[in-house]
C-alpha atoms as a PDB file:
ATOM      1  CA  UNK A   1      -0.917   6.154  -8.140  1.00  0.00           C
ATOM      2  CA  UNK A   2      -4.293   7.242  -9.148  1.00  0.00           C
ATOM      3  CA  UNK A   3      -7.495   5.325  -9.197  1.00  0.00           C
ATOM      4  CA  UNK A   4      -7.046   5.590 -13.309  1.00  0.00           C
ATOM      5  CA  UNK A   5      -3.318   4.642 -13.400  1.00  0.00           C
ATOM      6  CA  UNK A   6      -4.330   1.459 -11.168  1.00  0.00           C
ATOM      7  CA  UNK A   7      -7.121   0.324 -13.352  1.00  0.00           C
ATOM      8  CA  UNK A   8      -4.854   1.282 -16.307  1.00  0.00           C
ATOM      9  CA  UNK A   9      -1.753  -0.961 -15.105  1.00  0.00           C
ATOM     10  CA  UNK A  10      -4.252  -4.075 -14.605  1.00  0.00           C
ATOM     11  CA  UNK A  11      -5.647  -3.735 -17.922  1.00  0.00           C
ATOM     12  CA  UNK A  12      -1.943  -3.573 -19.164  1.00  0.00           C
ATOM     13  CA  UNK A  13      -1.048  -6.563 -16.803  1.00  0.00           C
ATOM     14  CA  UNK A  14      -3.838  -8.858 -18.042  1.00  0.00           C
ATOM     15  CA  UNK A  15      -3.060  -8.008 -21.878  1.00  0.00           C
ATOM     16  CA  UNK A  16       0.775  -8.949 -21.075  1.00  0.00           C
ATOM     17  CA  UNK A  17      -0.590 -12.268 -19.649  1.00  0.00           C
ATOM     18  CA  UNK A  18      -2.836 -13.159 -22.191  1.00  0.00           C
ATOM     19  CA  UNK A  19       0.328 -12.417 -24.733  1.00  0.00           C
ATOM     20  CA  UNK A  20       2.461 -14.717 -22.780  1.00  0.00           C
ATOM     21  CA  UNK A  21       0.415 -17.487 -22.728  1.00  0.00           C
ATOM     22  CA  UNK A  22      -0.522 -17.158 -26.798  1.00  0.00           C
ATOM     23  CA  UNK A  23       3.637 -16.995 -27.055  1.00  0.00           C
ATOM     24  CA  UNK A  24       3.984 -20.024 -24.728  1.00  0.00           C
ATOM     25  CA  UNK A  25       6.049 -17.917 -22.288  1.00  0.00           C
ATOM     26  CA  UNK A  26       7.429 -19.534 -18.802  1.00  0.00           C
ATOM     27  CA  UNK A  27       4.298 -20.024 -17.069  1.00  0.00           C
ATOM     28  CA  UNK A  28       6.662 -18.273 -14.022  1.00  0.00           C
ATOM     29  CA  UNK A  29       6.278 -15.394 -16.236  1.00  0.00           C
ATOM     30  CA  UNK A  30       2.589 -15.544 -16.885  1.00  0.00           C
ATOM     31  CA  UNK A  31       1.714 -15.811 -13.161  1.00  0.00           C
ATOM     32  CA  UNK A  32       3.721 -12.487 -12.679  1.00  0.00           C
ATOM     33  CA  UNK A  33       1.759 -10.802 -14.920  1.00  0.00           C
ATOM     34  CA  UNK A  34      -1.481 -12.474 -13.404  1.00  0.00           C
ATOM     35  CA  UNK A  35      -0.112 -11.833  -9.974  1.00  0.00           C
ATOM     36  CA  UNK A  36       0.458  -7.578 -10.838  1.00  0.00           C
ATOM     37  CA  UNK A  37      -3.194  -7.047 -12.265  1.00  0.00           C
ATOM     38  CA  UNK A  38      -4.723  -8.978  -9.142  1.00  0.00           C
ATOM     39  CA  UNK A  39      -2.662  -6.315  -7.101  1.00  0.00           C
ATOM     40  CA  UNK A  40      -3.310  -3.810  -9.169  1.00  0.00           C
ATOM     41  CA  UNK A  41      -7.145  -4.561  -8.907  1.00  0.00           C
ATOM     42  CA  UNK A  42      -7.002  -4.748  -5.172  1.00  0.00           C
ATOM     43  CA  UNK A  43      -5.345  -1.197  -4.916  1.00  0.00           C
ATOM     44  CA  UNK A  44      -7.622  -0.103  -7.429  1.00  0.00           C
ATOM     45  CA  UNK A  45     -10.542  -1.732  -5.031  1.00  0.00           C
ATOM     46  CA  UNK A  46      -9.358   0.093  -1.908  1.00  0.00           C
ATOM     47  CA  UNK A  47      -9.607   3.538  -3.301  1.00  0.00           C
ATOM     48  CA  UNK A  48     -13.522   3.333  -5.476  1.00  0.00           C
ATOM     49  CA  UNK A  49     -15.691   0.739  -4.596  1.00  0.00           C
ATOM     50  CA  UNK A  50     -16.852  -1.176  -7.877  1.00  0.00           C
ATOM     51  CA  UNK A  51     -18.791  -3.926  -7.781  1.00  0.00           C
ATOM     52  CA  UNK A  52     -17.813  -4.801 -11.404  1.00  0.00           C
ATOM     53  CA  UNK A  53     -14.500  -4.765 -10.365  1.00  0.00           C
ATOM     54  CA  UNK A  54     -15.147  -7.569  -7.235  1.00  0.00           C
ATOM     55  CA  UNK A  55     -16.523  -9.589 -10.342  1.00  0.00           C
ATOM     56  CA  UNK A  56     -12.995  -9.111 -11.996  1.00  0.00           C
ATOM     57  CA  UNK A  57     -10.963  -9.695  -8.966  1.00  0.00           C
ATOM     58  CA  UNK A  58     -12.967 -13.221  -8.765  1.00  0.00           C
ATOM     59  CA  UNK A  59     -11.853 -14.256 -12.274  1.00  0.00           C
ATOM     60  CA  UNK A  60      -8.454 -13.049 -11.793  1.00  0.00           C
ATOM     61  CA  UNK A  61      -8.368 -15.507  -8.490  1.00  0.00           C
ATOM     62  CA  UNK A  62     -10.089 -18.352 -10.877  1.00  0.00           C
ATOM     63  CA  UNK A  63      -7.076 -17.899 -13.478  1.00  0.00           C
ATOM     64  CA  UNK A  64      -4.718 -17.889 -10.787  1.00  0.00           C
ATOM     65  CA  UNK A  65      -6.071 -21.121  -9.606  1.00  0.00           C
ATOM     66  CA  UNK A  66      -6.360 -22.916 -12.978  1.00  0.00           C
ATOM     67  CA  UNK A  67      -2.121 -22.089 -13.282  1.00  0.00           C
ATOM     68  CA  UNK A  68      -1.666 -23.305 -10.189  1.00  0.00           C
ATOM     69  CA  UNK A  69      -3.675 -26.588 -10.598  1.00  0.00           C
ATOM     70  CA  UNK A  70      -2.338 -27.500 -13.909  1.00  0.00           C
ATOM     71  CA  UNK A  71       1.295 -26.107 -13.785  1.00  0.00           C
ATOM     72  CA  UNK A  72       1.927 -28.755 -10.926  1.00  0.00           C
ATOM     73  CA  UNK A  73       1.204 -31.626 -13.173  1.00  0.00           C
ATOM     74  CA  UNK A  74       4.031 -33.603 -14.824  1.00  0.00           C
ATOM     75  CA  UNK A  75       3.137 -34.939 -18.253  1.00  0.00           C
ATOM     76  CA  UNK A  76       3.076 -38.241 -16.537  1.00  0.00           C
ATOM     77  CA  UNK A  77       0.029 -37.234 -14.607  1.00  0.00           C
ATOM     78  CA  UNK A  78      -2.298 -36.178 -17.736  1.00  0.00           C
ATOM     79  CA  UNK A  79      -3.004 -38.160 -20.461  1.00  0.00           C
ATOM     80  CA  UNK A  80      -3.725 -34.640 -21.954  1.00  0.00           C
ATOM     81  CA  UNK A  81      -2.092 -33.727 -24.806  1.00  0.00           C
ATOM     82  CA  UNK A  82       0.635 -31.127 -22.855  1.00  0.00           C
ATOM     83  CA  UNK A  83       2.165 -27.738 -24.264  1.00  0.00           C
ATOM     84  CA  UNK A  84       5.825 -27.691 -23.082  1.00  0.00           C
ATOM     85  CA  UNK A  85       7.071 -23.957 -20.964  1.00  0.00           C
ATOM     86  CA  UNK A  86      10.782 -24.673 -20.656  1.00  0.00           C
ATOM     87  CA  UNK A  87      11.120 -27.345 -17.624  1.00  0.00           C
ATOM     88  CA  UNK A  88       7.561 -27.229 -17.130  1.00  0.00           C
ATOM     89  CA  UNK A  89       4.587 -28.268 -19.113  1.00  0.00           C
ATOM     90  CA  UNK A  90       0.513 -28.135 -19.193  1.00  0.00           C
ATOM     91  CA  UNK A  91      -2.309 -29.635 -20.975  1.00  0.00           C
ATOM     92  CA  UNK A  92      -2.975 -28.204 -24.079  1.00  0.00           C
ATOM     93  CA  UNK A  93      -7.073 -27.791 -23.059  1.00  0.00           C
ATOM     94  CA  UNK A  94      -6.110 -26.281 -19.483  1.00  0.00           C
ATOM     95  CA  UNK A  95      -4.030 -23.455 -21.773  1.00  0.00           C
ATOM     96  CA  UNK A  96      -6.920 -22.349 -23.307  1.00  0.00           C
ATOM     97  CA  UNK A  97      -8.930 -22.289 -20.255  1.00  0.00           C
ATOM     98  CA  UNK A  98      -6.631 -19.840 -18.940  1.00  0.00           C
ATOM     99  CA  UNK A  99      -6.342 -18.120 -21.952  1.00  0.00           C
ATOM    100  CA  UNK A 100     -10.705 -18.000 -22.165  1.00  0.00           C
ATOM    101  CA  UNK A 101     -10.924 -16.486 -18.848  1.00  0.00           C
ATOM    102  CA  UNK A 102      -7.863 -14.068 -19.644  1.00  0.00           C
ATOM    103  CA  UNK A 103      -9.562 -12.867 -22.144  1.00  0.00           C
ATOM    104  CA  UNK A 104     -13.347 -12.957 -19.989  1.00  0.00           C
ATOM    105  CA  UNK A 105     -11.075 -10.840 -17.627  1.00  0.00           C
ATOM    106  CA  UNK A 106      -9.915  -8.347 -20.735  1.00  0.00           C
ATOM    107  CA  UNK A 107     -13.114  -7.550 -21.944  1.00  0.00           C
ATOM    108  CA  UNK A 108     -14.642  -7.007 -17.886  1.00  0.00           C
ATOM    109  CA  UNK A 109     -11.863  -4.913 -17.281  1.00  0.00           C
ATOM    110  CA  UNK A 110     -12.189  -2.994 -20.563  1.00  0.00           C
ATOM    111  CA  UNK A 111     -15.964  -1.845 -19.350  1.00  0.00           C
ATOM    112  CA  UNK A 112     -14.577  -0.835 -16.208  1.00  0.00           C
ATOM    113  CA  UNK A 113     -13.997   3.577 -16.173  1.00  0.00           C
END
Protein backbone atom coordinates (compact mmCIF):
# COMPACT_ATOMS: atom_id res chain seq x y z
CA UNK A 1 0.00 0.00 0.00
CA UNK A 2 1.02 3.49 -0.63
CA UNK A 3 1.77 6.22 1.80
CA UNK A 4 -1.77 7.83 0.38
CA UNK A 5 -3.81 4.57 0.51
CA UNK A 6 -2.54 4.23 4.31
CA UNK A 7 -3.49 7.67 5.35
CA UNK A 8 -6.65 7.16 3.22
CA UNK A 9 -7.76 3.77 5.04
CA UNK A 10 -7.25 5.56 8.61
CA UNK A 11 -9.29 8.40 7.68
CA UNK A 12 -11.92 5.78 6.47
CA UNK A 13 -11.32 3.71 9.74
CA UNK A 14 -11.86 6.64 12.13
CA UNK A 15 -15.13 7.86 10.16
CA UNK A 16 -16.47 4.07 10.50
CA UNK A 17 -15.76 4.42 14.28
CA UNK A 18 -17.17 7.57 14.90
CA UNK A 19 -20.46 6.07 12.90
CA UNK A 20 -20.53 3.15 15.16
CA UNK A 21 -20.48 4.78 18.20
CA UNK A 22 -23.35 7.59 17.00
CA UNK A 23 -25.36 4.09 15.95
CA UNK A 24 -24.56 2.51 19.36
CA UNK A 25 -22.76 -0.37 17.61
CA UNK A 26 -20.99 -3.34 19.78
CA UNK A 27 -18.32 -1.47 21.32
CA UNK A 28 -16.26 -4.93 20.01
CA UNK A 29 -16.99 -3.38 16.78
CA UNK A 30 -15.94 0.15 17.48
CA UNK A 31 -12.53 -0.91 18.89
CA UNK A 32 -11.94 -2.74 15.48
CA UNK A 33 -12.38 0.14 13.68
CA UNK A 34 -10.22 2.16 16.30
CA UNK A 35 -7.76 -0.67 16.33
CA UNK A 36 -7.35 -0.54 11.98
CA UNK A 37 -6.74 3.36 11.82
CA UNK A 38 -4.09 3.10 14.77
CA UNK A 39 -2.43 0.43 12.39
CA UNK A 40 -3.05 2.12 9.61
CA UNK A 41 -1.37 5.31 11.14
CA UNK A 42 1.62 3.36 12.28
CA UNK A 43 2.26 1.96 8.67
CA UNK A 44 1.53 5.22 7.42
CA UNK A 45 4.30 6.53 10.17
CA UNK A 46 6.97 4.07 9.04
CA UNK A 47 7.05 5.12 5.47
CA UNK A 48 6.91 9.59 5.86
CA UNK A 49 7.76 10.93 8.97
CA UNK A 50 4.91 13.45 10.14
CA UNK A 51 4.95 14.96 13.14
CA UNK A 52 1.21 15.82 12.82
CA UNK A 53 0.62 12.43 12.40
CA UNK A 54 2.60 11.34 16.01
CA UNK A 55 -0.04 13.96 17.36
CA UNK A 56 -2.83 11.70 15.78
CA UNK A 57 -1.40 8.43 16.73
CA UNK A 58 -1.49 9.91 20.51
CA UNK A 59 -5.25 10.59 20.33
CA UNK A 60 -5.97 7.45 18.65
CA UNK A 61 -4.05 5.65 21.83
CA UNK A 62 -6.21 8.18 24.22
CA UNK A 63 -9.57 6.83 22.51
CA UNK A 64 -8.37 3.46 22.75
CA UNK A 65 -7.84 3.92 26.38
CA UNK A 66 -11.11 5.72 27.24
CA UNK A 67 -12.98 2.21 25.54
CA UNK A 68 -11.00 0.25 27.41
CA UNK A 69 -11.52 2.05 30.80
CA UNK A 70 -15.17 2.44 30.52
CA UNK A 71 -16.23 -0.72 28.52
CA UNK A 72 -14.99 -2.79 31.65
CA UNK A 73 -17.48 -1.20 33.91
CA UNK A 74 -20.76 -2.97 34.78
CA UNK A 75 -23.66 -0.59 35.32
CA UNK A 76 -23.28 -1.52 38.90
CA UNK A 77 -19.99 0.25 39.06
CA UNK A 78 -21.22 3.85 37.70
CA UNK A 79 -23.82 5.69 38.99
CA UNK A 80 -23.60 7.21 35.41
CA UNK A 81 -26.40 7.21 33.47
CA UNK A 82 -25.14 4.01 30.99
CA UNK A 83 -25.89 3.51 27.12
CA UNK A 84 -26.52 -0.25 26.67
CA UNK A 85 -24.08 -2.19 23.45
CA UNK A 86 -25.71 -5.62 23.48
CA UNK A 87 -24.20 -7.51 26.74
CA UNK A 88 -22.17 -4.63 27.46
CA UNK A 89 -22.84 -1.12 28.50
CA UNK A 90 -21.05 2.48 29.16
CA UNK A 91 -21.78 5.74 30.67
CA UNK A 92 -23.60 7.89 28.63
CA UNK A 93 -20.79 11.00 29.32
CA UNK A 94 -17.75 8.50 28.65
CA UNK A 95 -19.66 7.92 24.96
CA UNK A 96 -19.29 11.24 24.08
CA UNK A 97 -15.83 11.52 25.23
CA UNK A 98 -14.96 8.99 22.81
CA UNK A 99 -17.04 10.28 20.33
CA UNK A 100 -15.23 14.20 21.03
CA UNK A 101 -11.88 12.86 20.52
CA UNK A 102 -13.11 10.68 17.42
CA UNK A 103 -14.05 13.44 15.96
CA UNK A 104 -10.60 15.69 17.37
CA UNK A 105 -8.95 12.67 15.54
CA UNK A 106 -11.24 13.28 12.14
CA UNK A 107 -10.57 16.69 11.70
CA UNK A 108 -6.32 16.09 12.56
CA UNK A 109 -6.37 13.47 10.19
CA UNK A 110 -8.34 15.43 7.58
CA UNK A 111 -5.27 18.20 7.56
CA UNK A 112 -2.94 15.51 7.16
CA UNK A 113 -1.73 15.20 2.89
Amino acid sequence: MSWRDLLAKAKHEVDRAAKAVEGKANLSLILYHVNESYDMLTKYLSVVEDVEARDVLGKIEEVKRLISQYALMTPCQSSLPSVVFGESSIPSIALSMILDKLKQVKEKLSKLR
